[in-house]
Structures are given as structure tokens and as C-alpha cells.
Protein backbone atom coordinates (compact mmCIF):
# COMPACT_ATOMS: atom_id res chain seq x y z
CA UNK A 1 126.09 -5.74 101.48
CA UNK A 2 125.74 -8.09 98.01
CA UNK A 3 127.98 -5.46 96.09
CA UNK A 4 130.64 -6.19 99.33
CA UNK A 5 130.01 -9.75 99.41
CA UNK A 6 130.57 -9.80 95.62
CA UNK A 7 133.63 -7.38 95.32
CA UNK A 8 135.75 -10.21 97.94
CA UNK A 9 134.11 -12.99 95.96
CA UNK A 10 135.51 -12.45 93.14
CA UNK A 11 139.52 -11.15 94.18
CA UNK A 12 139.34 -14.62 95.52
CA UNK A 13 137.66 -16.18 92.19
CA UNK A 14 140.59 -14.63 89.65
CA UNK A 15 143.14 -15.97 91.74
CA UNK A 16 141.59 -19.77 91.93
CA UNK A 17 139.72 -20.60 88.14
CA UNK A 18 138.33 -23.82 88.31
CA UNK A 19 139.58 -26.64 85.65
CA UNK A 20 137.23 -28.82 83.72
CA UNK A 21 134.85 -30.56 85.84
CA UNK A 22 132.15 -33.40 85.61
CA UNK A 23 129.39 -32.47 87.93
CA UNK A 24 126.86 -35.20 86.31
CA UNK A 25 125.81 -37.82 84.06
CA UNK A 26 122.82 -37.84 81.98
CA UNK A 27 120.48 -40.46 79.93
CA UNK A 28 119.47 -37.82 77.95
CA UNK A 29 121.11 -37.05 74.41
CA UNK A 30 120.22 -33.33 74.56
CA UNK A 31 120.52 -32.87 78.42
CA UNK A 32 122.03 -29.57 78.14
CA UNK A 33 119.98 -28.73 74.79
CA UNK A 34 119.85 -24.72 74.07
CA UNK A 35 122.73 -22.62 73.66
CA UNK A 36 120.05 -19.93 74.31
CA UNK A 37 118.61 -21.30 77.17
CA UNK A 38 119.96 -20.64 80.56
CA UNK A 39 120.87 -23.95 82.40
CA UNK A 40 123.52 -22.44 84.67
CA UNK A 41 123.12 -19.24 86.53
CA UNK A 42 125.34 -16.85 89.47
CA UNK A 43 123.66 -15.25 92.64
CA UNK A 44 125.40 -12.12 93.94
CA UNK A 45 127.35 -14.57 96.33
CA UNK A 46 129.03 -16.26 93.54
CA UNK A 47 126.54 -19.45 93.94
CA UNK A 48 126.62 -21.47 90.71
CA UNK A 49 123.21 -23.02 89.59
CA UNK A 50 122.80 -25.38 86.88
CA UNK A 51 119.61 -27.30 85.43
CA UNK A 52 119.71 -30.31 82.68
CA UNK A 53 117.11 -32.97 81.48
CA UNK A 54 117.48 -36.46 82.35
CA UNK A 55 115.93 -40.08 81.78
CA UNK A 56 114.87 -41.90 85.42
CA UNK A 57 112.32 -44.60 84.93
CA UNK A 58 111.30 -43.89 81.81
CA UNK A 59 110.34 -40.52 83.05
CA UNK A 60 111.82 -37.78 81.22
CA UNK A 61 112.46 -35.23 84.36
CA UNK A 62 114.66 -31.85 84.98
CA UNK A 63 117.72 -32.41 87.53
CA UNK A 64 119.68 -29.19 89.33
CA UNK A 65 122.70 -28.61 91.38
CA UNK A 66 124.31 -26.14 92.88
CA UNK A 67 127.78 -25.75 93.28
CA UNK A 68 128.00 -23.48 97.55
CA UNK A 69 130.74 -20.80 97.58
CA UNK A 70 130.97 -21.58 101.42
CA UNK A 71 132.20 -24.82 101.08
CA UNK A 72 133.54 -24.88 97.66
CA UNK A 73 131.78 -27.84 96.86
CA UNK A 74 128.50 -28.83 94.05
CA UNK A 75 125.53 -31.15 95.84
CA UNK A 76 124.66 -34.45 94.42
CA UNK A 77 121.80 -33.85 91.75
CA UNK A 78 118.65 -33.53 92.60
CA UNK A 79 115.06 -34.18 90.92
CA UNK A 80 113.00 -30.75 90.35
CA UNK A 81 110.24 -31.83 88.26
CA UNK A 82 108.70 -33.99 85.20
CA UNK A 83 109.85 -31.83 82.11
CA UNK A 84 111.97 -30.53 79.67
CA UNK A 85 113.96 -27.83 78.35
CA UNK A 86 114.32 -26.17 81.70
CA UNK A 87 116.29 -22.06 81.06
CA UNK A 88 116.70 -20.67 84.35
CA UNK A 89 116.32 -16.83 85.60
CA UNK A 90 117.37 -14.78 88.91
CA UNK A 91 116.46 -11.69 89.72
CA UNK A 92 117.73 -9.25 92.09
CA UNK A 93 117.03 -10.79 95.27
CA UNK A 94 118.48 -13.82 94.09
CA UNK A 95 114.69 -15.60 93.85
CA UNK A 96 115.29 -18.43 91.26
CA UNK A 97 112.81 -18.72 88.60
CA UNK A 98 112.39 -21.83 85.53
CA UNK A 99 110.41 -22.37 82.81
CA UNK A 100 109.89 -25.09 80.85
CA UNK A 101 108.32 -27.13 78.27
CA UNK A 102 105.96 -30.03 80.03
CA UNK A 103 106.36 -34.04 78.56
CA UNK A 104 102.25 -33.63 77.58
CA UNK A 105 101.19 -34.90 74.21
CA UNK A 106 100.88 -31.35 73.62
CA UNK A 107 103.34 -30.05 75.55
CA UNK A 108 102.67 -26.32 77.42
CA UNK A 109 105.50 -23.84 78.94
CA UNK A 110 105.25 -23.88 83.08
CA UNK A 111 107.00 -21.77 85.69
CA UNK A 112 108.23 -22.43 88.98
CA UNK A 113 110.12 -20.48 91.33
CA UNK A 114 112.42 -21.09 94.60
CA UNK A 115 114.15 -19.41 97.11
CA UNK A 116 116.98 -22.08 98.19
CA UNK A 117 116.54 -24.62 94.54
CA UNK A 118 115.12 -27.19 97.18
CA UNK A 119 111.72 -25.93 97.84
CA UNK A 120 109.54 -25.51 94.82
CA UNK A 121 106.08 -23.36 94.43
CA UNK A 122 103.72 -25.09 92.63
CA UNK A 123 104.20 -24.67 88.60
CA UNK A 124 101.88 -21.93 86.52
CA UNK A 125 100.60 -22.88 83.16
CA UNK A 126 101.77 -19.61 81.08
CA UNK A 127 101.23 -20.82 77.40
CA UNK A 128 98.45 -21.74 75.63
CA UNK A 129 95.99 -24.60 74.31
CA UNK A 130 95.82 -25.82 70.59
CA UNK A 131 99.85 -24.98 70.10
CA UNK A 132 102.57 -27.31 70.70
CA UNK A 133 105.04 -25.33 73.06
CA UNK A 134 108.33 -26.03 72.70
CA UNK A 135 112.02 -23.50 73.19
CA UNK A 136 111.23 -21.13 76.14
CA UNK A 137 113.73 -18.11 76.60
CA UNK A 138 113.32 -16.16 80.27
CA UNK A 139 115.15 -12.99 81.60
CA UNK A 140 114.25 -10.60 84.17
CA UNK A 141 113.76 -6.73 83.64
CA UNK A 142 114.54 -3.65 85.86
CA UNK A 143 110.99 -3.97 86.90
CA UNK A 144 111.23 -7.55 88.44
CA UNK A 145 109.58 -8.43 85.51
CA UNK A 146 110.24 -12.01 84.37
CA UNK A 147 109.75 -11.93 80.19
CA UNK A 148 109.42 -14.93 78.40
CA UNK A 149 109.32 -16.05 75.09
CA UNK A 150 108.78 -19.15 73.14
CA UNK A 151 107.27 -20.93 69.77
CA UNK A 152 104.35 -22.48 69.48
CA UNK A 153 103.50 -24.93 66.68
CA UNK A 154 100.39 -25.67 65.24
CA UNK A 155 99.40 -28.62 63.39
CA UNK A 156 101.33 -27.82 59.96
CA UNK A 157 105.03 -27.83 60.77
CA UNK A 158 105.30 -24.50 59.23
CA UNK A 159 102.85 -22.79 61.13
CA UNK A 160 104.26 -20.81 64.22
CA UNK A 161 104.15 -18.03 66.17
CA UNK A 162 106.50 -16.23 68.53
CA UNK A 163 104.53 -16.01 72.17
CA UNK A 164 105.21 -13.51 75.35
CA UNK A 165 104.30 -14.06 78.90
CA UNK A 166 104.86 -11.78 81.38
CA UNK A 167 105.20 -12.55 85.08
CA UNK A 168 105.83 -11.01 88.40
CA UNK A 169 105.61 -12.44 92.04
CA UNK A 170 104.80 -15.55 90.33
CA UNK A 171 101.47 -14.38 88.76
CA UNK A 172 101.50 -14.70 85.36
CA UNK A 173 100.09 -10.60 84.74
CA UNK A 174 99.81 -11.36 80.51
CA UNK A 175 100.51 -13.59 78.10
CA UNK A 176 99.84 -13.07 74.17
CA UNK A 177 101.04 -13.85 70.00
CA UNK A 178 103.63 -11.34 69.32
CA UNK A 179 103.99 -12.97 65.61
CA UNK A 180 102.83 -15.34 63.57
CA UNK A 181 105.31 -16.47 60.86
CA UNK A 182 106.07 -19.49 59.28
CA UNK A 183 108.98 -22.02 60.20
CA UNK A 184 110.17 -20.19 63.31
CA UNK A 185 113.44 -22.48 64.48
CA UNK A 186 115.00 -20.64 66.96
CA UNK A 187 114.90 -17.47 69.59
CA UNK A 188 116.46 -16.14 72.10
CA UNK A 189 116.26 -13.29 74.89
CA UNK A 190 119.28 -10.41 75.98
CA UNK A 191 120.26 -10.36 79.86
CA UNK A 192 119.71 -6.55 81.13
CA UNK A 193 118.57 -7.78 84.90
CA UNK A 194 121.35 -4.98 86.28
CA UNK A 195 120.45 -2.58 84.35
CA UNK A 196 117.94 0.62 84.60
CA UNK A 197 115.38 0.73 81.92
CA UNK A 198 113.14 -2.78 80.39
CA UNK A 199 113.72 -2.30 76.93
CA UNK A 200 113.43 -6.14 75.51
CA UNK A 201 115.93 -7.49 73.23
CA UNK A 202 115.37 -10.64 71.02
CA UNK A 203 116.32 -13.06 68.51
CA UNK A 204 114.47 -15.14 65.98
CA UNK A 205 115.95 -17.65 63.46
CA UNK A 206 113.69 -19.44 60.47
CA UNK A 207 114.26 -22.62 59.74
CA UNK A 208 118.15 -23.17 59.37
CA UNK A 209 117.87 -19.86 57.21
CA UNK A 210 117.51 -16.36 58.29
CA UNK A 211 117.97 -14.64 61.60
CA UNK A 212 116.04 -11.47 63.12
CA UNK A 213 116.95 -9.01 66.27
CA UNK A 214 114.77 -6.93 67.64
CA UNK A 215 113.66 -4.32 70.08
CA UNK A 216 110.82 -3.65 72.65
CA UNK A 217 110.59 -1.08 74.97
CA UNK A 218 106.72 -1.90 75.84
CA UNK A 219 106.81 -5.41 76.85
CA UNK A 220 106.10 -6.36 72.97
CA UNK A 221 103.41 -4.76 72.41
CA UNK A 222 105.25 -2.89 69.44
CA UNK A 223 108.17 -4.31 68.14
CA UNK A 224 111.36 -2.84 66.02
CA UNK A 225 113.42 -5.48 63.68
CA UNK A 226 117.23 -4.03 64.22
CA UNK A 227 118.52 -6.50 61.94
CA UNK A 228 118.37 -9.62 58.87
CA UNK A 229 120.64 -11.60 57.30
CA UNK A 230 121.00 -15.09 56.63
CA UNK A 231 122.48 -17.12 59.34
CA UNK A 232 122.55 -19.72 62.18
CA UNK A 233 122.65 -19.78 65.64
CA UNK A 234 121.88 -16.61 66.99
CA UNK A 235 122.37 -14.69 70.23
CA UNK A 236 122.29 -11.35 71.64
CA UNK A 237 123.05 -9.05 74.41
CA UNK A 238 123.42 -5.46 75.33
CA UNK A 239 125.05 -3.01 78.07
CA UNK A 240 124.25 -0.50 79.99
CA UNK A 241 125.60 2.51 78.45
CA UNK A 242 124.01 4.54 75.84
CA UNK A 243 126.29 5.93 72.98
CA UNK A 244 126.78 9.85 72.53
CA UNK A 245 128.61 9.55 69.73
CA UNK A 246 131.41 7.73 67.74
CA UNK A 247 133.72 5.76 69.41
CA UNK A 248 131.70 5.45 72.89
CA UNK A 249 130.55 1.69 73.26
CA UNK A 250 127.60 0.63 71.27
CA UNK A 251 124.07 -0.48 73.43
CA UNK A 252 123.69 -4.07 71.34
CA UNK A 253 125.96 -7.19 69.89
CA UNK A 254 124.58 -9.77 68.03
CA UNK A 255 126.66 -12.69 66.99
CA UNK A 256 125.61 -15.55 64.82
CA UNK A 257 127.01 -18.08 62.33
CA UNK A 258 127.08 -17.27 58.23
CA UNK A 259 128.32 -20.17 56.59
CA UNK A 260 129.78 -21.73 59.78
CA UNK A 261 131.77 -18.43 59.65
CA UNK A 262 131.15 -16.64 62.94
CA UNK A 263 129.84 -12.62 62.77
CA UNK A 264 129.75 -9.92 64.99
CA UNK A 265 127.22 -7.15 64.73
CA UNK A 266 126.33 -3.66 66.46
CA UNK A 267 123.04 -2.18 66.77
CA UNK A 268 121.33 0.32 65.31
CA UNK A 269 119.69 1.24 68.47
CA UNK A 270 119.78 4.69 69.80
CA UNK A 271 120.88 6.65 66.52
CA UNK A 272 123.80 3.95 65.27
CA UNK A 273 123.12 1.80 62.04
CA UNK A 274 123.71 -1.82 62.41
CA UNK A 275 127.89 -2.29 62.24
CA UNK A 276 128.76 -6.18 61.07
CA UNK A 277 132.12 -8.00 60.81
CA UNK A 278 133.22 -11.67 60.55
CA UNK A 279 135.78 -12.98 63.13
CA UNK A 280 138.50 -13.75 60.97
CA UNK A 281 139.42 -17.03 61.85
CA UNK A 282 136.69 -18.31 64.29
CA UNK A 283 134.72 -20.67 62.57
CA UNK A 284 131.82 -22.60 64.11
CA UNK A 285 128.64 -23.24 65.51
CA UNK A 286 126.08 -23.42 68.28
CA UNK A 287 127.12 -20.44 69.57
CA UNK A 288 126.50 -18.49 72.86
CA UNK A 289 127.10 -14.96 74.22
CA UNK A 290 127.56 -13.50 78.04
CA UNK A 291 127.09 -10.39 79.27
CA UNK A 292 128.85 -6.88 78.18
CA UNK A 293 131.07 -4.88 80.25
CA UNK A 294 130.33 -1.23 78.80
CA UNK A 295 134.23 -0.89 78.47
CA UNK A 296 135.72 -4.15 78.36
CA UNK A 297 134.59 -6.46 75.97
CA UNK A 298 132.14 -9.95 76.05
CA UNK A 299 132.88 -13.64 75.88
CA UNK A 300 130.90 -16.12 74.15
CA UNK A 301 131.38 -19.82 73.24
CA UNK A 302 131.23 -21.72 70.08
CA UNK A 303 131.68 -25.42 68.50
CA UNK A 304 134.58 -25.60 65.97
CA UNK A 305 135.00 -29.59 64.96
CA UNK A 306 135.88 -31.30 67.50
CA UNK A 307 136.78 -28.46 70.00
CA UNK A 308 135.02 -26.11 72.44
CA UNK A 309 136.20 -22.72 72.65
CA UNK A 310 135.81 -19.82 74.88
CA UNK A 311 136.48 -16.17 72.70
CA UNK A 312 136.25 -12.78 74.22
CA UNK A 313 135.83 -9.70 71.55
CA UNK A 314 136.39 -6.32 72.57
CA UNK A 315 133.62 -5.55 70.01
CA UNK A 316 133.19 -4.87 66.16
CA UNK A 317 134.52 -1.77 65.85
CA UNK A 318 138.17 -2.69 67.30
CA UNK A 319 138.40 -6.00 65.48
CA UNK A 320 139.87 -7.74 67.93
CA UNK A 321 139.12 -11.24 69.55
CA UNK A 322 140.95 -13.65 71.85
CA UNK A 323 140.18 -17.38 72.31
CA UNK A 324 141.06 -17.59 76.27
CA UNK A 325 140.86 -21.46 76.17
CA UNK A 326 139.86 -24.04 73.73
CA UNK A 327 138.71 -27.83 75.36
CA UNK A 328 138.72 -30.76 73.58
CA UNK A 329 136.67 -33.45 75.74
CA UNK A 330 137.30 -37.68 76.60
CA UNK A 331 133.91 -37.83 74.16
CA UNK A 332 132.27 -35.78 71.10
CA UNK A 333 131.43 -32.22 72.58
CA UNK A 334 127.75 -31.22 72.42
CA UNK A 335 125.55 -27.80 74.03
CA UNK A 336 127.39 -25.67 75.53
CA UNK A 337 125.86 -22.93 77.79
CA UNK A 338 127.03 -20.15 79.35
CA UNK A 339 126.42 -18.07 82.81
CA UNK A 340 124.51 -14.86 82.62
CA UNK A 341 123.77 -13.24 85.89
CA UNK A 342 124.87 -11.62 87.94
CA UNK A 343 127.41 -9.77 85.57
CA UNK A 344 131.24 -11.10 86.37
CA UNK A 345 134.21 -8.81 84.14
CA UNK A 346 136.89 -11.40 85.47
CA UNK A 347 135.67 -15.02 84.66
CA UNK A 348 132.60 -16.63 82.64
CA UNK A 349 130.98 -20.01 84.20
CA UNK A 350 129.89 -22.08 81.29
CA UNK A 351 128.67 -26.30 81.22
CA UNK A 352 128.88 -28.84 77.66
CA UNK A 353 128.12 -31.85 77.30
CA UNK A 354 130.41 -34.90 76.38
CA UNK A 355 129.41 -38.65 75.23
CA UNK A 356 130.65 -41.41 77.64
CA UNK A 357 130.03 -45.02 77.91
CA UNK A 358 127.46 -44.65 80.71
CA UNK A 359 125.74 -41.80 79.17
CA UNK A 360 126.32 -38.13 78.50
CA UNK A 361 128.69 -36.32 81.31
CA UNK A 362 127.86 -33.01 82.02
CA UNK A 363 131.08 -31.02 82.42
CA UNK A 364 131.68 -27.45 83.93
CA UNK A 365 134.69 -24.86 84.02
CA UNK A 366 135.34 -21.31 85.02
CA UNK A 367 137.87 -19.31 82.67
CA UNK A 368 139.60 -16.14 83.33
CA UNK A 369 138.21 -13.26 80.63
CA UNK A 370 141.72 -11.51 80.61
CA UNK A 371 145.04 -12.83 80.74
CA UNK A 372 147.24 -11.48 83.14
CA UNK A 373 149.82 -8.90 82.60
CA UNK A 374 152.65 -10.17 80.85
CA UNK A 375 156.20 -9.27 82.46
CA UNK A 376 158.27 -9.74 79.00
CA UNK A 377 156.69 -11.31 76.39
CA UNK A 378 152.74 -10.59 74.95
CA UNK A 379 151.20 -12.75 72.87
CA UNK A 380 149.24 -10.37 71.26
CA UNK A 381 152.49 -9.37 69.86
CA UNK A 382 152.48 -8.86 65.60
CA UNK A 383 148.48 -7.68 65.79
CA UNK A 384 148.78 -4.49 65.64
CA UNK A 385 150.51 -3.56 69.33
CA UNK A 386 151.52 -5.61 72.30
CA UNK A 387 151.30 -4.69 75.93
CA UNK A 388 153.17 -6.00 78.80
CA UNK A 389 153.64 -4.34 82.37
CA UNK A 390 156.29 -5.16 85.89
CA UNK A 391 155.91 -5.55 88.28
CA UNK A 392 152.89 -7.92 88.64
CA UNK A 393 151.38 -7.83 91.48
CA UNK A 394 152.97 -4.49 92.48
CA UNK A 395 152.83 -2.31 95.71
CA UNK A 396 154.11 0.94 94.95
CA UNK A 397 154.46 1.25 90.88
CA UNK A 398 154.03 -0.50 87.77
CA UNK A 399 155.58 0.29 84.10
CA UNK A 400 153.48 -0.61 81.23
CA UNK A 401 155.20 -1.08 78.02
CA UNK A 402 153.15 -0.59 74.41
CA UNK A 403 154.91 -1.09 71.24
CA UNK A 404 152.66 -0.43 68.20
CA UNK A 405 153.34 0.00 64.53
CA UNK A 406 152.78 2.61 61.93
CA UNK A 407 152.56 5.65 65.26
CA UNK A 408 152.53 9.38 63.86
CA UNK A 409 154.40 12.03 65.85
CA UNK A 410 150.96 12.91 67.63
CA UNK A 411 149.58 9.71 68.47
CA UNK A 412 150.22 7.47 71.20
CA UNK A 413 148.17 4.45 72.90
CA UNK A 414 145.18 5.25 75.27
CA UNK A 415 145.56 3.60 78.57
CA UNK A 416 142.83 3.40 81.28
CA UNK A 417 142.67 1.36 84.35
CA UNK A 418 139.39 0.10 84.96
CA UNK A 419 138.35 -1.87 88.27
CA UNK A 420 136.53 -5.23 88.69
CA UNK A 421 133.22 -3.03 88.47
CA UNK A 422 134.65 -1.96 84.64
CA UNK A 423 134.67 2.13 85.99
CA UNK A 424 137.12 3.73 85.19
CA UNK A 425 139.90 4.86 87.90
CA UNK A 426 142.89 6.23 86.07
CA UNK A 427 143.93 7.32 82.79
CA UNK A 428 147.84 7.53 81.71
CA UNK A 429 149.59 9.45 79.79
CA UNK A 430 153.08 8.31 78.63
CA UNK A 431 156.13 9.24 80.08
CA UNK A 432 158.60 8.03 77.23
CA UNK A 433 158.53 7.28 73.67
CA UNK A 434 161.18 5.98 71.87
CA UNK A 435 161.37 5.23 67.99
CA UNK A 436 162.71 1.28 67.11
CA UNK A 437 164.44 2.19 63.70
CA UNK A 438 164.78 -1.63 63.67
CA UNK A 439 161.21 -2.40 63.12
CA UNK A 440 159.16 0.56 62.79
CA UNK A 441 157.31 0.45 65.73
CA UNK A 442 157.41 2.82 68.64
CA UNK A 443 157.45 2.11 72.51
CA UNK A 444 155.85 3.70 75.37
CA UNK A 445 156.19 3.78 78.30
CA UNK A 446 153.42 4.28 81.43
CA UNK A 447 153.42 4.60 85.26
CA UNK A 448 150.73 3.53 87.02
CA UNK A 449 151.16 4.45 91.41
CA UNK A 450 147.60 3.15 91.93
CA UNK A 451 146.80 6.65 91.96
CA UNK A 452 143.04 7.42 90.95
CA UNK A 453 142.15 10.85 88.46
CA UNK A 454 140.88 12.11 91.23
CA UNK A 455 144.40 11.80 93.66
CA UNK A 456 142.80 9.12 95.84
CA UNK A 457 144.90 5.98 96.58
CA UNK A 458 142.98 3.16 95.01
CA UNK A 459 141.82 0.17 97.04
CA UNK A 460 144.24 -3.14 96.80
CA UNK A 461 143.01 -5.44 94.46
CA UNK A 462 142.49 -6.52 90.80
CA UNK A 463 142.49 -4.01 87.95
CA UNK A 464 141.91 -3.91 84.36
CA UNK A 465 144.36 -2.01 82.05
CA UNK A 466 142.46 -1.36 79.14
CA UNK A 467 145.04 -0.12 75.78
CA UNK A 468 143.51 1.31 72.78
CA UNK A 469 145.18 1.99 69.56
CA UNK A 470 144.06 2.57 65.60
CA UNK A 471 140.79 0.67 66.24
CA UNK A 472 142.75 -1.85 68.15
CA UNK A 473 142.14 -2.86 71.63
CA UNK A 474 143.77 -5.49 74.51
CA UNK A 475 143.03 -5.91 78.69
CA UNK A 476 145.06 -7.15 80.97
CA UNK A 477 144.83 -8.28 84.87
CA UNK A 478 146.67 -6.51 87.16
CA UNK A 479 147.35 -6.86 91.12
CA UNK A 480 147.78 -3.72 93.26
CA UNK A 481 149.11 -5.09 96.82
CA UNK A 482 149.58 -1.68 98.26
């Protein structure tokens, strides 16, 4: 019934992205603080949840909203508790967890847990005494384990330690040092709540210096360092499919910022040694990833001056990366965070903050992930190939058009059609190619009769037309209105 519930949800969602929108006002400078911690999460019914610190009384205190598919409206904030740094969590049954870092002189992580965001349980110490607690990171596991991590800080500023608690059916079942090294800045945790094993993927970054990812498969009791390098502002997630061999999609992506320069990187998980690339052009900071579809690509968000911008990459190893929108706000632009669960391929929910005279406005938006399919003209035109398709939406047919450069007689541009679940339903071969003496590039031609590979009819809907070419790669949106 969710999967149902979710498959209408989001035809509707694609058709009807939501523009910028302020959905509060803070008194606190870092309400939205954490590009790695969650403040806004999706249940399975496309209900939007978002968490923030504020400043009432003198009290420094964690607000929430919710914004209710149903009525297509966000409730007035709300108070949830005394606190700070609130990340947020769901698991599969949509139970919402938090943790957070408590206003004590020596401030401990909590965790509390609701099943409407009204009605609270009671919060559960999880760290522990004689540290200073401070950046928790939370995700839930195949297991309905919820894993999270944070610093602790002892009384010489250098002296931390990375710290796991583990906790299901809110009882906290362990908590323990994974590491103790000096001048630990920043971590965070991958997403893999949909997905069928509980291998634990992390970040770590030392003091404005040098970032670490690694790997657990044991709930940290051993841990595997994937990768180093100096940089800032890292985050990490992974997918669900396992490579078999060159050219399938990789498990891991890492991005971070070198130099204010952002990079991409590719596990070495499962066989594959770590692949790294810059994003020529994409320059920034206080940066944060969503999750992968297997197929399709990611989007993550990043800081560049005075502008927020939402990229998607279709991974390292095609070099190729998109900004879908770019914001610049009525005030300076500050921690922006971005939606995790449950996994969307069509549009990514993400909240920044913006200066104002009252205080600090906390702003949403939803943005497509893929453009639609363009009737005449791609922009994408000059990179390498460009793709455009007509009719759009279509009910019997449509021709897809791919010009690339620098074809040999036996190549020609994969196309696959992929649904809103990123599986696969089709794969095309061309029907026409014709040489452009004019400019060197080639044009093909495709026919898609929303026809699956296996000679079913495909359901009406939204599809993904996924074309792949010399390490080169572009989606578009199409609508089959059968």
C-alpha cells in the first residue's frame, strides 16, 4: 500500500514543484546549523518534516513543522524540546526519531521518538559523562537499527573521540569510543534505510584539514578507512547495487570541498579502488549530498558566494553534472540541508537559511532532478551530445533525437527508459543514423511505443530516458498518456 500511495504521490509531485518558500523565522544564527545533519525528512506519503533551533525566552529550544500532503499546507511551528542541534531519522514505518545535543554545561546527546511529531516519548541519555557532546549524525539500518554518531570533547580542545550508539525500539542496546583522535571537526553518516544489508558508511573531517570515509559492516566494531585527502565539508552516500564489473554503478560517492573546489569520489568498496574527479566549474562550500538512484545519478547542494545551488552528477566516471537551479535569497544565504528519506528519483526537498531584519527566515523549495524532454532545442547541447525527444507527453510514440560528436561506424548512444522506481523498462536501439558533414556529429534517431523488453504495455506515467555515450551521460522526464 506505501509503494501505491507513493507511486501517485509523486506523478502528482513532478507535475507541481514547489517555489521558494518561508516556512519560519528564527532567533537563532545557526538555526539550520549542519549540512550533515538531517533537519528535514519524507515519509512514504510524501509528508515533509523539518526541525531547527530557536531562541524563546532566553531558552535555547528545538522547533518542527510539518508540511501534510492532504491538505497541501505546513502547520505553524511548534516547540519539541530544550536543545540543540536536532538531525532527524525515519524508519520504515515512518516512526520519527531525533537526537540531539542538550543546552547542559556539559552538554550530552538525547533521543526522542514520535509517531505523529506531536506526541513525544520521554528523551534517552545515549552519550556519555566527562565529554562535551556536541554534532550528532543518525540513520536507520535494514535492521531498524537507529546508528548514531557524534564527537565528544574533553577538556583540551584537541582531545576527541568519534562515539557510536546504537538503538532500537527506543532502547539504547550499546553505546561505545570508536576512535580517539585529535581535533575531530566534523562527521557525518550515509542514508541506506531502503536498502538490504547494514553496512555503515561514515565521514570524519580534522580540524578544517583532512577528511576520512569509512566502512562498517559490524556496527563499528571494526572499521575500514576507504579514503584521505585534504579537504572540507564532507558527505557521503551509497546505493543499493553492488558492482560486477566496469561500467556497472559504483556502491559509494563521496563529495567534499579541496580548495573551495568541489570533488567527487567513488569507493573502493567491493573490489573498486577509490575513483576521484573535481567538478569543473562548481566551486563552493558547505556542501550536502541526497540519496543515489543505482542508475540515475544524485543531487547535492553547495554555497558558491552569494548563491545556493542545487547540482545533480550522474557520477565520476561520466563526468557530467547539471546545476538544476541556483537561488540567490532577500538576505546572505547560510545551512542548507537536504531531504534524505524515503528515496525520491524525481525531486529533492531541501531548507537554507537567509538573514532578515526580524531574524533568520527559514526557507524551503522542492526542485525537479531532471529537466524535461526538450522538443527542439537541449541545453546540454556542445558537451559532448544533446538529446531531445516529441512528442512530450505522448500517447502512442515518441522520437528521441541524439546528436553526438566524434561517433565511429560501430558506435551509437545507449538509450534506456527507466521508471520513477529507476528499473529499467526498455532499451532502444536506433532506427536511423545520419552523418552531419556540416559539423561532424552524427544523429540518431529512437522510437519509444511505451513498449516494455518484455512486450508488455507500460503503465501511464513519468519515465526516465537515460542516454549514454563515450563516458557521457544525460536524463530526461518523459510523459506516457497512453
Amino acid at each position: 500500500m506505501k509503494k501505491l500511495l507513493l507511486l501517485s504521490t509523486l506523478f502528482w509531485i513532478s507535475i507541481f514543484a514547489f517555489p521558494q518558500t518561508q516556512i519560519a523565522t528564527s532567533n537563532h544564527s545557526v538555526a539550520t546549523y549542519g549540512h550533515n545533519q538531517r533537519k528535514i525528512v519524507r515519509d512514504w506519503q510524501e509528508n515533509i518534516y523539518v526541525v531547527y533551533t530557536d531562541v524563546v525566552e532566553d531558552d535555547i529550544v528545538i522547533m518542527g513543522l510539518r508540511y501534510d500532503q492532504a491538505s497541501e499546507a505546513w502547520s505553524t511551528p511548534q516547540f519539541i524540546i530544550s536543545g540543540n542541534a536536532p538531525t532527524l531519522a525515519i524508519d520504515q514505518d515512518d516512526k520519527i526519531m531525533m537526537v540531539y545535543k542538550t543546552n547542559d554545561p556539559e552538554p550530552k546527546i538525547n533521543y526522542i521518538s514520535t509517531l505523529d511529531f506531536t506526541n513525544w516519548e520521554d528523551p534517552i541519555i545515549i552519550s556519555f559523562n566527562d565529554y562535551e557532546a556536541d554534532m550528532p549524525v543518525a540513520d536507520v539500518d535494514s535492521t531498524g537499527i537507529l546508528n548514531v554518531l557524534w564527537i565528544d570533547h574533553g577538556n583540551d580542545p584537541s582531545d576527541t573521540r568519534l562515539c557510536y550508539a546504537g538503538i532500537i525500539e527506543d532502547t539504547l542496546i550499546e553505546n561505545k569510543v570508536v576512535l580517539n583522535k585529535e581535533n575531530i571537526w566534523d562527521i557525518s553518516i550515509a542514508n541506506h534505510l531502503q536498502y538490504g544489508n547494514n553496512s555503515l558508511f561514515f565521514a570524519i573531517e580534522y580540524w578544517l584539514d583532512t577528511v576520512e570515509f569509512y566502512h562498517s559492516s559490524d556496527h563499528l566494531e571494526s572499521i575500514e578507512m576507504l579514503y584521505s585527502n585534504t579537504a572540507l565539508f564532507p558527505c557521503i552516500t551509497y546505493n543499493s547495487v553492488y558492482p560486477t564489473g566496469w561500467g556497472e554503478e559504483h556502491a559509494v560517492r563521496f563529495l567534499m570541498a579541496k580548495n573551495n573546489v568541489l570533488y567527487e569520489v567513488e569507493s573502493g568498496v567491493f573490489g573498486f579502488e577509490p575513483i576521484e574527479h573535481y567538478l569543473y566549474g562548481y566551486q563552493g562550500s558547505f556542501v550536502c549530498i541526497d540519496n543515489i538512484a543505482p542508475p540515475l545519478g544524485y543531487s547535492f547542494l553547495f554555497l558558491n558566494n552569494d548563491k545556493l545551488k542545487h547540482g545533480f552528477s550522474y557520477g565520476s566516471m561520466w563526468n557530467w553534472t547539471t546545476v538544476m537551479s541556483s537561488i540567490t535569497g532577500e538576505g546572505e544565504i547560510s545551512n542548507p540541508n537536504i531531504a534524505y528519506k524515503h528515496f525520491n528519483p524525481l525531486v529533492v526537498d531541501f531548507i537554507w537559511m537567509e538573514n532578515s531584519n526580524d531574524g533568520y527566515n527559514i526557507m524551503y523549495m522542492r526542485d525537479d532532478k531532471y529537466q524535461p524532454m526538450p522538443g527542439i532545442n537541449d541545453e546540454e547541447a556542445g558537451k559532448g551530445f544533446s538529446l531531445t525527444g516529441k512528442p512530450n507527453p505522448f500517447s502512442q510514440s515518441i522520437i528521441l533525437k541524439v546528436i553526438a560528436e566524434g561517433v565511429n561506424n560501430n558506435q551509437s548512444p545507449h538509450i534506456e527508459i527507466f521508471n520513477i522506481q529507476s528499473h529499467q523498462v526498455a532499451k532502444l536501439d536506433p532506427y536511423q543514423k545520419d552523418f552531419l558533414n556540416s559539423t561532424g556529429e552524427t544523429r540518431f534517431l529512437y522510437l519509444w511505443d511505451g513498449t516494455t523488453s518484455t512486450g508488455m504495455s507500460a503503465s501511464p506515467g513519468i519515465y526516465l530516458v537515460r542516454c549514454s555515450y563515450n563516458h557521457k551521460r544525460v536524463v530526461r522526464k518523459i510523459v506516457f498518456e497512453p
